[in-house]
N, C-alpha and C. Protein backbone atom coordinates (compact mmCIF):
# COMPACT_ATOMS: atom_id res chain seq x y z
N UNK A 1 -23.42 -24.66 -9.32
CA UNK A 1 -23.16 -23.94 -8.09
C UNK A 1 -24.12 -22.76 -7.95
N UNK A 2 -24.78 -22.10 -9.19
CA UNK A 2 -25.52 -20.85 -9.10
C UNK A 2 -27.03 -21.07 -8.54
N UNK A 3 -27.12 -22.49 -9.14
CA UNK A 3 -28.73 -22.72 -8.78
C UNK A 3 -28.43 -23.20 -7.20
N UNK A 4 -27.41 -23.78 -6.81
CA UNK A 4 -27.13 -23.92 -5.05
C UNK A 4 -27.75 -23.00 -4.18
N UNK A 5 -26.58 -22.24 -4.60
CA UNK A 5 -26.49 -21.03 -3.91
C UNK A 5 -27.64 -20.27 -3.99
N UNK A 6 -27.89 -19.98 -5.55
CA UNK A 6 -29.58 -19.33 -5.43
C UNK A 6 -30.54 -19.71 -4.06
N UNK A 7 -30.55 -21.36 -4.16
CA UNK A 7 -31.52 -22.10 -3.62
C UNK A 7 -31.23 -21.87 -1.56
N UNK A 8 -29.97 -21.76 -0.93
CA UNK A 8 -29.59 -21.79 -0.24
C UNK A 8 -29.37 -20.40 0.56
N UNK A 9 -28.43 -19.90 -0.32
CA UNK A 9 -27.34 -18.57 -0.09
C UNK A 9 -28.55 -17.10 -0.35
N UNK A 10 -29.06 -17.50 -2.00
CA UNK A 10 -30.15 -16.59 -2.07
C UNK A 10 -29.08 -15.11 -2.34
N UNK A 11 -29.70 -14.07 -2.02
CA UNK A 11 -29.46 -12.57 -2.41
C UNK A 11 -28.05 -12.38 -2.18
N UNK A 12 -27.34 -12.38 -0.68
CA UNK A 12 -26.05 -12.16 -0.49
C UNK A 12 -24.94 -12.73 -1.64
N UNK A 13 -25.50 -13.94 -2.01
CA UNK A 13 -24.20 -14.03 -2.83
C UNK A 13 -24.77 -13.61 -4.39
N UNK A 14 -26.05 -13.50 -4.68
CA UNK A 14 -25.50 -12.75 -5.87
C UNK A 14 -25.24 -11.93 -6.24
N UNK A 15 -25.21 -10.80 -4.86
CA UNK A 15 -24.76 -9.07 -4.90
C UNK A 15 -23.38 -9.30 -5.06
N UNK A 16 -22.47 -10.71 -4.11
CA UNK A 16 -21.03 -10.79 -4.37
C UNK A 16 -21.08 -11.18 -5.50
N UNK A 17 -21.18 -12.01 -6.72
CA UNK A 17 -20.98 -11.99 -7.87
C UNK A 17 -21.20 -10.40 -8.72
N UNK A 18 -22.47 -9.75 -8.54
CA UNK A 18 -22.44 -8.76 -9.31
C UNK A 18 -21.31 -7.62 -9.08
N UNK A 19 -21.02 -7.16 -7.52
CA UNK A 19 -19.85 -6.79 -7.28
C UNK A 19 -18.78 -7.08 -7.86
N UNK A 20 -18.74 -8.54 -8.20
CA UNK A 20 -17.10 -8.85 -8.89
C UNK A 20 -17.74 -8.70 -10.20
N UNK A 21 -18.72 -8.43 -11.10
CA UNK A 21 -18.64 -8.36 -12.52
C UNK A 21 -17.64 -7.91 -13.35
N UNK A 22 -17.45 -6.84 -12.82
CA UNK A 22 -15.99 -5.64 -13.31
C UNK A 22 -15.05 -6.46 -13.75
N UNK A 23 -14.75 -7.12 -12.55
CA UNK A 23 -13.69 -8.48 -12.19
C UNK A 23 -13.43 -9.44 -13.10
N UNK A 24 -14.59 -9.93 -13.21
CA UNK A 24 -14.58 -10.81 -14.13
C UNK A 24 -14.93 -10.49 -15.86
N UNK A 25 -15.49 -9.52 -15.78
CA UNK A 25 -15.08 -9.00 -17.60
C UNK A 25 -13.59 -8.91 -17.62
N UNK A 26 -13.09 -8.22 -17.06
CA UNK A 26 -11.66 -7.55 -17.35
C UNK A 26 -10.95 -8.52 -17.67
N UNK A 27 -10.88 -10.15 -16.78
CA UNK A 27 -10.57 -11.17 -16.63
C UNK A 27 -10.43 -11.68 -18.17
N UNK A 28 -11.76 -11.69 -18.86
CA UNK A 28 -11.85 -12.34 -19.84
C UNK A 28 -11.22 -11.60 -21.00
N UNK A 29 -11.16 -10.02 -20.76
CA UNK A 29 -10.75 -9.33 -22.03
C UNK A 29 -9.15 -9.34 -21.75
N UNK A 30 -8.79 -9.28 -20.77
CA UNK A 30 -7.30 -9.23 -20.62
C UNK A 30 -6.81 -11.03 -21.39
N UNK A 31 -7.16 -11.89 -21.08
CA UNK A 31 -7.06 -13.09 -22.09
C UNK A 31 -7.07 -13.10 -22.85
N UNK A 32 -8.52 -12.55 -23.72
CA UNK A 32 -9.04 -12.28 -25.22
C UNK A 32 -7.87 -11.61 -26.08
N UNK A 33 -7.03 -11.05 -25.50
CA UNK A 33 -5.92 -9.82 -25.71
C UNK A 33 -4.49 -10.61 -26.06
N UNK A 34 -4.62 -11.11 -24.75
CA UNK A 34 -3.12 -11.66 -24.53
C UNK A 34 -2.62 -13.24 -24.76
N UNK A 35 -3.58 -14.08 -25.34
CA UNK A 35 -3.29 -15.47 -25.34
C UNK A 35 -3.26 -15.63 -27.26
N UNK A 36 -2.33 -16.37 -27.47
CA UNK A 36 -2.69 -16.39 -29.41
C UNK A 36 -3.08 -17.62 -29.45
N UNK A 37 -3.50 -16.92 -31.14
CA UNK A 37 -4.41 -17.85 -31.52
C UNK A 37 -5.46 -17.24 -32.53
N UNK A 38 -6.44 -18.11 -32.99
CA UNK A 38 -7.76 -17.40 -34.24
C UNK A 38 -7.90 -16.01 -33.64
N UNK A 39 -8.09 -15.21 -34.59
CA UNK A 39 -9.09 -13.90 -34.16
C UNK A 39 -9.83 -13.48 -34.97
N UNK A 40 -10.94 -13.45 -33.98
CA UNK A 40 -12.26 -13.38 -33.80
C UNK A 40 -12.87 -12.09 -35.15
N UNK A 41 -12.10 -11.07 -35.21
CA UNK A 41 -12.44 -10.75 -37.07
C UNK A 41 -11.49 -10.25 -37.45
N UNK A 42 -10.91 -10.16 -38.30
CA UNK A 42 -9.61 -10.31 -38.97
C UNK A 42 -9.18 -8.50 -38.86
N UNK A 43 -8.23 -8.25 -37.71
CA UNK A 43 -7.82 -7.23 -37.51
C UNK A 43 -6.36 -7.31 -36.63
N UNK A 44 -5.46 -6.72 -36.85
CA UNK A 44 -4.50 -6.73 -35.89
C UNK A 44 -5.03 -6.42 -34.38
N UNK A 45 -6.43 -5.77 -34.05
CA UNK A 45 -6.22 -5.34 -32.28
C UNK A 45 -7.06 -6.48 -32.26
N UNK A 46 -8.12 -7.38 -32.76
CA UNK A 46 -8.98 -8.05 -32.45
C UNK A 46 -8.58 -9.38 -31.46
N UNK A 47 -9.53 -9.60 -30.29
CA UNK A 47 -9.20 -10.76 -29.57
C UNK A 47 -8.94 -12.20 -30.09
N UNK A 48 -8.37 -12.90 -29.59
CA UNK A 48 -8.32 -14.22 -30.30
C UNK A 48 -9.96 -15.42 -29.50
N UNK A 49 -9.98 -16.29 -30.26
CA UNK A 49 -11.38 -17.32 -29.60
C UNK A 49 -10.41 -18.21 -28.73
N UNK A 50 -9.39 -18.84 -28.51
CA UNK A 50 -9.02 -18.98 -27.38
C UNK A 50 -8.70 -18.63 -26.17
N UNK A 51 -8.39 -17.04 -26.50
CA UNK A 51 -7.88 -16.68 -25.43
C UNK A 51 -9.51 -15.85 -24.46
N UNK A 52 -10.58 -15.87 -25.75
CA UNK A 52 -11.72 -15.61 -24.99
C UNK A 52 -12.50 -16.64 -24.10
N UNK A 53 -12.17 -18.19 -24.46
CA UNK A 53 -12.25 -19.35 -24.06
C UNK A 53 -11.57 -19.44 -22.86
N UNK A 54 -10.23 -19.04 -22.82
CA UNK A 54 -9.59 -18.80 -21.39
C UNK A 54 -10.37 -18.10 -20.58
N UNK A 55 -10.29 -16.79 -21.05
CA UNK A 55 -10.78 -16.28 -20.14
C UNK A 55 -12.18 -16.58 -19.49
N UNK A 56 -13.02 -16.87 -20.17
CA UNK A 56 -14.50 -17.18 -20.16
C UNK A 56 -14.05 -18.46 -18.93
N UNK A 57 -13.62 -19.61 -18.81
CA UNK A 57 -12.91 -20.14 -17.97
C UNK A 57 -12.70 -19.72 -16.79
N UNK A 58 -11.69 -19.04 -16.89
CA UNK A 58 -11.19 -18.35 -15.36
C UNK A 58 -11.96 -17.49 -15.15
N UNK A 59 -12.77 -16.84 -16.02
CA UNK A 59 -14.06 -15.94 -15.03
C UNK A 59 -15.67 -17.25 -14.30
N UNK A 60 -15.31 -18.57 -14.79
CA UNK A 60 -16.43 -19.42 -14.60
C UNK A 60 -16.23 -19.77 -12.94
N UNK A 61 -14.42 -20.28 -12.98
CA UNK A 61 -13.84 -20.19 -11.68
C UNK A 61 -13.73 -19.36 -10.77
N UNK A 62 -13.72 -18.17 -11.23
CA UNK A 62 -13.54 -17.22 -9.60
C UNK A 62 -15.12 -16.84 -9.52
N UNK A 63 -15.93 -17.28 -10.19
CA UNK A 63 -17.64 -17.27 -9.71
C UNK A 63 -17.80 -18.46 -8.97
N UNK A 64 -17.32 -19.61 -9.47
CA UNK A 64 -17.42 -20.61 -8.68
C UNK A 64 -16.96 -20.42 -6.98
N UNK A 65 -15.62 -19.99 -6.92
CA UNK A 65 -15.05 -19.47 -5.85
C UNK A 65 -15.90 -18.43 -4.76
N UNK A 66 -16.20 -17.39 -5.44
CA UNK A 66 -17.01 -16.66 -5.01
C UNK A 66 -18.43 -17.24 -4.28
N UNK A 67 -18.95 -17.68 -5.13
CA UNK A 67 -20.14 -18.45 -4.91
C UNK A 67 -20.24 -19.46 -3.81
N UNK A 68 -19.21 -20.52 -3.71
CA UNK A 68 -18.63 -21.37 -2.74
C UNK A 68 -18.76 -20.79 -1.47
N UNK A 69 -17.79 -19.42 -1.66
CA UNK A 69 -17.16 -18.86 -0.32
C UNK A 69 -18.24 -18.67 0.45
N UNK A 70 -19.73 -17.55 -1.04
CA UNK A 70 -20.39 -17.01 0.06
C UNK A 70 -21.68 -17.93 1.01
N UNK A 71 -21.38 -19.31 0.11
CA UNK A 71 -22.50 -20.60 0.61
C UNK A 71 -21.64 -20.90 1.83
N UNK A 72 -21.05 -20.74 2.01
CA UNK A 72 -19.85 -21.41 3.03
C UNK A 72 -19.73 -20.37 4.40
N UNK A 73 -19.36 -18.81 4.33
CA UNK A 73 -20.21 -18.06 5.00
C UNK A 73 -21.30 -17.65 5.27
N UNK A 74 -22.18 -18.16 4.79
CA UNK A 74 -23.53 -17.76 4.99
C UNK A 74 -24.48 -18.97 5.85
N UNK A 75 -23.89 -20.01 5.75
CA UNK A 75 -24.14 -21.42 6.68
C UNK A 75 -22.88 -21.72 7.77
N UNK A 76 -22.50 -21.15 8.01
CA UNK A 76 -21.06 -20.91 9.23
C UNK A 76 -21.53 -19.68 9.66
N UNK A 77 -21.18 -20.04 11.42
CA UNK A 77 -21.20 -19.54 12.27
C UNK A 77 -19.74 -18.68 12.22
N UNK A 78 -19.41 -17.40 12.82
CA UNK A 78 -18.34 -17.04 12.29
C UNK A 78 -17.18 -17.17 13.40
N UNK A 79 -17.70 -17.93 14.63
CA UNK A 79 -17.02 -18.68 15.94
C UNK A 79 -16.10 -19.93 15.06
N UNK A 80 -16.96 -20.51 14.43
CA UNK A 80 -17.00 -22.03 13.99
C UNK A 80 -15.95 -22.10 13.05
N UNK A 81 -16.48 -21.09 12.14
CA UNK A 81 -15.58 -20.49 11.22
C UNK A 81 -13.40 -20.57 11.58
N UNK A 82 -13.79 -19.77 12.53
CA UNK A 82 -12.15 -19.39 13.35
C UNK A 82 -11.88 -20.93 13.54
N UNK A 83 -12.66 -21.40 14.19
CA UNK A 83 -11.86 -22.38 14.76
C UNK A 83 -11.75 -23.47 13.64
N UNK A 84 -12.19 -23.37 13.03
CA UNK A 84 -11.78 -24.49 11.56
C UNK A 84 -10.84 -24.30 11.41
N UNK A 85 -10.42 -22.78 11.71
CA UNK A 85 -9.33 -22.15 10.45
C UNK A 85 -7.93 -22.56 11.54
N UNK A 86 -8.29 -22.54 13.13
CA UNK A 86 -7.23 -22.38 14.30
C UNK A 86 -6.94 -23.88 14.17
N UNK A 87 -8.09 -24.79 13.74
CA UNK A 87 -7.46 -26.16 13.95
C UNK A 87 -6.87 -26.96 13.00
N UNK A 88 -7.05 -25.86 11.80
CA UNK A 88 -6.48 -26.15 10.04
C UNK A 88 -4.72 -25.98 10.34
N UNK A 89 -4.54 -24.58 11.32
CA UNK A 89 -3.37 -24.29 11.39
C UNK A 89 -2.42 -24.89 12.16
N UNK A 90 -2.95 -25.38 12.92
CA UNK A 90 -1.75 -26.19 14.30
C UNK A 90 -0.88 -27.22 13.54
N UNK A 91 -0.59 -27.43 12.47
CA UNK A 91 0.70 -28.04 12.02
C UNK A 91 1.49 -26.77 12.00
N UNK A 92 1.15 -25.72 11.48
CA UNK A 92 2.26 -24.94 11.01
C UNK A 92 2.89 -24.18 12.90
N UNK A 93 2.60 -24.31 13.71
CA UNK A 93 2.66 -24.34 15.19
C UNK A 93 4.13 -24.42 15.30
N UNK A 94 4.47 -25.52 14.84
CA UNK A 94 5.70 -26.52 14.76
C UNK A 94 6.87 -25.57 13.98
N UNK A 95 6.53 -24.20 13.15
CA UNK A 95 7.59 -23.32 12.47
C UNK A 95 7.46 -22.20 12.72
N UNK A 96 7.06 -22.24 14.34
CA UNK A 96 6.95 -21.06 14.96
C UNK A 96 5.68 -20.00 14.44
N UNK A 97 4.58 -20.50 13.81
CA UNK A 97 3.72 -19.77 13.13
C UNK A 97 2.32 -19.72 14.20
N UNK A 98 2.24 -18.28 14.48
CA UNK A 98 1.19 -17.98 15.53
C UNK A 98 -0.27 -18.30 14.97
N UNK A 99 -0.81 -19.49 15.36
CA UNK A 99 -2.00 -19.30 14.86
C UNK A 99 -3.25 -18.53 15.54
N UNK A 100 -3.34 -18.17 16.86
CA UNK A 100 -4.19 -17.59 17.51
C UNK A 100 -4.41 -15.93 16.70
N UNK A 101 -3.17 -15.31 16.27
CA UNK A 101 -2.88 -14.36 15.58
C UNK A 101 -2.99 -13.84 14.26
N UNK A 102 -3.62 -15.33 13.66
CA UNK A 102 -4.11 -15.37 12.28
C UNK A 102 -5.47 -15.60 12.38
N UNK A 103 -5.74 -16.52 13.26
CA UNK A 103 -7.62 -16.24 13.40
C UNK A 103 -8.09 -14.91 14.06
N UNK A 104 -7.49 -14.35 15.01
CA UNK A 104 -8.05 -13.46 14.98
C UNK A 104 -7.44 -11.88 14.21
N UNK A 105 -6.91 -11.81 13.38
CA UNK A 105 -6.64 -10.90 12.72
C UNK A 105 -7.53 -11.08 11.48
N UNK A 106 -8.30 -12.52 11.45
CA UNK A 106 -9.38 -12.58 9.91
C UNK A 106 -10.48 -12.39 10.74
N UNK A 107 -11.00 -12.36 11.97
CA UNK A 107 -11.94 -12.11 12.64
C UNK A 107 -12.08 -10.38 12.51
N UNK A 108 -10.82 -9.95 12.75
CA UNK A 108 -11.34 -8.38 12.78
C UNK A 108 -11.04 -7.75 11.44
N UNK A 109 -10.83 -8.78 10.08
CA UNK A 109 -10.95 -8.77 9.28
C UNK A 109 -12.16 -8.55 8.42
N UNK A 110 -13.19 -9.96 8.88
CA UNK A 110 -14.09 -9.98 8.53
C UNK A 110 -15.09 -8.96 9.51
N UNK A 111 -14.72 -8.78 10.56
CA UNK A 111 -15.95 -7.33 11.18
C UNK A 111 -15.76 -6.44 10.67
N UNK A 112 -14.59 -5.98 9.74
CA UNK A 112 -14.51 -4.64 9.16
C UNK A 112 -15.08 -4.66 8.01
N UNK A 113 -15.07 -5.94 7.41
CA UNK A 113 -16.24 -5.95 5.78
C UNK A 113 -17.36 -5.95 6.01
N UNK A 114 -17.62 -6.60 6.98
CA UNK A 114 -18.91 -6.61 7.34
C UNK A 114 -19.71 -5.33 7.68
N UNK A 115 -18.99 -4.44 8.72
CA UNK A 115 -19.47 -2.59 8.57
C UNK A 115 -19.42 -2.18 7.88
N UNK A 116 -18.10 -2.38 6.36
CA UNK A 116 -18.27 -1.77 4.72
C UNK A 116 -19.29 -1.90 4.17
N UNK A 117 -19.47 -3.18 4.57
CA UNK A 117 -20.93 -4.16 3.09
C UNK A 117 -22.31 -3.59 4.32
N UNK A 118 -22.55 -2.79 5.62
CA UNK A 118 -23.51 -2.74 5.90
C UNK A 118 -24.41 -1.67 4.96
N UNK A 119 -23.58 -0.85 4.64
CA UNK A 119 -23.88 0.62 4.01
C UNK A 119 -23.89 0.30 2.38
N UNK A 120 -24.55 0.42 1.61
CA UNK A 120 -24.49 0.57 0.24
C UNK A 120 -23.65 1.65 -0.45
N UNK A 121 -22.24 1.80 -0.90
CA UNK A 121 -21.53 2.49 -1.12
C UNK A 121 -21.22 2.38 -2.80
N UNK A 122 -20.92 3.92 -3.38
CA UNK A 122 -20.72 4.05 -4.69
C UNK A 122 -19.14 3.90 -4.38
N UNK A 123 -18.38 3.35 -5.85
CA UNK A 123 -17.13 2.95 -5.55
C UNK A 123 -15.64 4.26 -5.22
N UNK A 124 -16.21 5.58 -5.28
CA UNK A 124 -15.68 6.62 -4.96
C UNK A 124 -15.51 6.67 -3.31
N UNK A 125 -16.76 7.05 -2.64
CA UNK A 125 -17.23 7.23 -1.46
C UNK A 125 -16.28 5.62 -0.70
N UNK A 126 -16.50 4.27 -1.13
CA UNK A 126 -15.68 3.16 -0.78
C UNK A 126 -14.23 3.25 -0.82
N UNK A 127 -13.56 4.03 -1.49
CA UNK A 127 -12.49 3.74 -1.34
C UNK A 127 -11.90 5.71 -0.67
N UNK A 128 -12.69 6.41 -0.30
CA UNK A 128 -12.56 7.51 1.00
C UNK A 128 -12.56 6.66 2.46
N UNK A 129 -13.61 5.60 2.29
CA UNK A 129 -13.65 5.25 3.92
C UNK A 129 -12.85 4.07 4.18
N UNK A 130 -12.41 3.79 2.59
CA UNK A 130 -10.71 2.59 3.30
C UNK A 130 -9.76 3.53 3.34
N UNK A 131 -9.93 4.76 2.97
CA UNK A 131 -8.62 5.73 3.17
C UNK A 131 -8.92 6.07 4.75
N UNK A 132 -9.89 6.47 5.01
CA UNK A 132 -10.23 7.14 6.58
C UNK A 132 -9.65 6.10 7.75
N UNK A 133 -10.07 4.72 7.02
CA UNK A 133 -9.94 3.45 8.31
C UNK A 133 -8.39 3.53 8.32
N UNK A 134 -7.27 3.53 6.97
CA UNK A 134 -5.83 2.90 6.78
C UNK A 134 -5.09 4.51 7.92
N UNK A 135 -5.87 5.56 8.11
CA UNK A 135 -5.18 6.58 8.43
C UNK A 135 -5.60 6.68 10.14
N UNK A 136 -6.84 6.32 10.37
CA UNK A 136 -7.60 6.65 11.53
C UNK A 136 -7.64 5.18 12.34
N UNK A 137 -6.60 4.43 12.69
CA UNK A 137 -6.52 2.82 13.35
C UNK A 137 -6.97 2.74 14.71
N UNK A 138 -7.34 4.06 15.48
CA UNK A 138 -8.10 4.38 16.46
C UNK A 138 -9.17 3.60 17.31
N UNK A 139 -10.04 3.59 16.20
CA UNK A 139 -11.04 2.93 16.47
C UNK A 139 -11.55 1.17 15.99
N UNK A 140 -11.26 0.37 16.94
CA UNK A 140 -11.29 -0.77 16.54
C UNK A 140 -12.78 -1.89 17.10
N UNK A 141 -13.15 -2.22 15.84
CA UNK A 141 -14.34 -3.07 16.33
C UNK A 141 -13.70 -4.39 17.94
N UNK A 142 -15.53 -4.40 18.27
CA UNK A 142 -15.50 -5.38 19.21
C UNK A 142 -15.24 -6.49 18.86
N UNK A 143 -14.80 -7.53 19.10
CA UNK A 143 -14.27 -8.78 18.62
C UNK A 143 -13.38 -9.55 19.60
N UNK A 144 -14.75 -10.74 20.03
CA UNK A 144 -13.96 -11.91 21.17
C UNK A 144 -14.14 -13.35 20.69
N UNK A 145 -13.12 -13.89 20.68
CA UNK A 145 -13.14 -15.06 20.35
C UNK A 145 -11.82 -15.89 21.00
N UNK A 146 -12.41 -17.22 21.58
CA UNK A 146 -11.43 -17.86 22.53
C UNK A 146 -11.40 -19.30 21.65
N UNK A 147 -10.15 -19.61 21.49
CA UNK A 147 -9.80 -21.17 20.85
C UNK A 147 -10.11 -21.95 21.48
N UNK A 148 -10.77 -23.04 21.30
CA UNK A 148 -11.33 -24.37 21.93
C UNK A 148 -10.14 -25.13 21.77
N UNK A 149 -10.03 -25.82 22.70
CA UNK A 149 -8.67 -27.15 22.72
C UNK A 149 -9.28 -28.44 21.04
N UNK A 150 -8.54 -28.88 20.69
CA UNK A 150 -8.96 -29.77 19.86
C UNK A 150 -9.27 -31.08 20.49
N UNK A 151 -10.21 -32.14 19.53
CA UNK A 151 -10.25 -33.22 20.16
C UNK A 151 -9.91 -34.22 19.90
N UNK A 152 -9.79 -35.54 20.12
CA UNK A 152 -9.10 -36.58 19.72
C UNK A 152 -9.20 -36.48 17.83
N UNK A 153 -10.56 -36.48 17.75
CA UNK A 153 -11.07 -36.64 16.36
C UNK A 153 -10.44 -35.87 15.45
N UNK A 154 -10.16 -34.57 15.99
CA UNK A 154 -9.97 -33.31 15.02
C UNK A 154 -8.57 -33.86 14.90
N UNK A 155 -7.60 -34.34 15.90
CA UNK A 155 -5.50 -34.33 16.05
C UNK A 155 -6.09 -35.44 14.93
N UNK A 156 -6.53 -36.51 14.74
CA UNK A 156 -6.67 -37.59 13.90
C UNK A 156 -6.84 -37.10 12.47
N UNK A 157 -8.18 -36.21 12.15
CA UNK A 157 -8.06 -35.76 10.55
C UNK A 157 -6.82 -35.04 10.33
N UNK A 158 -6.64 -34.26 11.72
CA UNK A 158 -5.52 -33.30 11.26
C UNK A 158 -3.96 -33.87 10.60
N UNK A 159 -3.84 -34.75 11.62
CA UNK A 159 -2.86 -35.56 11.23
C UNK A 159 -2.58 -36.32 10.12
N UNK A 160 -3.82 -36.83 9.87
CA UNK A 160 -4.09 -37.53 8.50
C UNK A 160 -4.13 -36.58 6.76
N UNK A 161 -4.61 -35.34 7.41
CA UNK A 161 -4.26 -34.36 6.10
C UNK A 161 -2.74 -34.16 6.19
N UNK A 162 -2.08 -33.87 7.15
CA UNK A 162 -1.24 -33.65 7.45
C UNK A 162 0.19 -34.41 6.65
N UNK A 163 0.02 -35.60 6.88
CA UNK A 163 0.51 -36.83 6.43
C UNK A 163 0.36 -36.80 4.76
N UNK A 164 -0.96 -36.47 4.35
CA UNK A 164 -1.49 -36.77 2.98
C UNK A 164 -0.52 -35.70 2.24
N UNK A 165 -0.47 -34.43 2.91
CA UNK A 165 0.34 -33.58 1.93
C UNK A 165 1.67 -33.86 2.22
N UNK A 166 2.29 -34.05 2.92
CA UNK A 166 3.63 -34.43 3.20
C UNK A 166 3.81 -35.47 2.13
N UNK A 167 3.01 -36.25 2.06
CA UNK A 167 3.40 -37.79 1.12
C UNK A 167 3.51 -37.18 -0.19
N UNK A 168 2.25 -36.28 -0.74
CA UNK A 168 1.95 -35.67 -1.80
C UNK A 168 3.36 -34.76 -2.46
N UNK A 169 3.80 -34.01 -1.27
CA UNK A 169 4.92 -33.12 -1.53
C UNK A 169 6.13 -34.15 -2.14
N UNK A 170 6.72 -35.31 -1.00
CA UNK A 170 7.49 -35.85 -1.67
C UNK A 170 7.52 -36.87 -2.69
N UNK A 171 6.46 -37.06 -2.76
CA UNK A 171 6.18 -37.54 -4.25
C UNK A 171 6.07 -36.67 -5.39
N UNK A 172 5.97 -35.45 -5.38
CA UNK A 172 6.20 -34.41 -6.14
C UNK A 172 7.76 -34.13 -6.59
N UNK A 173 8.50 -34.03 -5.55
CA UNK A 173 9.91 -33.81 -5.22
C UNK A 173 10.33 -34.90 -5.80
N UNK A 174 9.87 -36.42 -5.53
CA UNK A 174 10.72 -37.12 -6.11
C UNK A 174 10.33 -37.43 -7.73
N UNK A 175 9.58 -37.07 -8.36
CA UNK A 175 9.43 -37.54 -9.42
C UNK A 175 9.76 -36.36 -10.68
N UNK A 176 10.22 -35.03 -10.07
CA UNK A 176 10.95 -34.13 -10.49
C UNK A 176 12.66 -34.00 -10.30
């Protein structure tokens, strides 16, 4: 996925990986800590090799994740984007769940990271101007976006995922 993305995605996503570094050490030492098993040199505080194996793991995955996401935004349009997400949601329609209200609340979601990540910020100064935004709701970015009707094609996959997890669920249910 790194050489992908390198090849594709390029700089943006490996500033999001280095951003999550923090993330992902902590990840691995909080495992190293907490999972038993061998350790690594013979001391009561010392990590164990499985639980550094875990972790090393779940830090491989949320790079993968990361990495994914930012190949995935970075070749999406962020119109295109919504409406994946508006036409992902129209089953849940059916339990009273607003979807127009969830795409665009990640729309003015994503315009507000997007003015964070314009500015290069030390992690002090970053978390003053999520204090300024959570206090000061005043001022709200521009942001228009209108749902397209779906089309035959889209009610068809939709339906068909639709179906797939339903089957999936009670086959879960029943074999428990």
């Amino acid at each position: 996925m790194l050489v992908l993305v390198a090849w594709q995605g390029g700089r943006p996503a490996l500033t999001g990986l280095r951003r999550s570094s923090r993330l992902m050490l902590s990840i691995v030492l909080i495992y190293g800590w907490s999972v038993p098993g061998r350790y690594v040199w013979p001391s009561w505080c010392s990590p164990t090799f499985e639980g550094l194996c875990a972790g090393g793991l779940q830090m491989l995955r949320l790079a993968g994740v990361i990495l994914t996401l930012r190949l995935l935004l970075s070749g999406m349009v962020r119109e295109r984007l919504l409406a994946g997400l508006y036409t992902l949601l129209a089953p849940l329609t059916l339990l009273g769940f607003d979807r127009s209200r969830a795409a665009l609340r990640l729309s003015l979601t994503l315009a507000q990271v997007d003015a964070l990540l314009a500015t290069p910020m030390q992690p002090r100064s970053l978390w003053r101007a999520l204090a300024q935004l959570e206090s000061d709701a005043g001022v709200m970015p521009d942001v228009e976006w209108r749902p397209l009707a779906m089309t035959a094609a889209q009610r068809a996959v939709l339906g068909a995922l639709t179906m797939g997890l339903l089957a999936t669920l009670a086959a879960a249910w029943m074999t428990n």
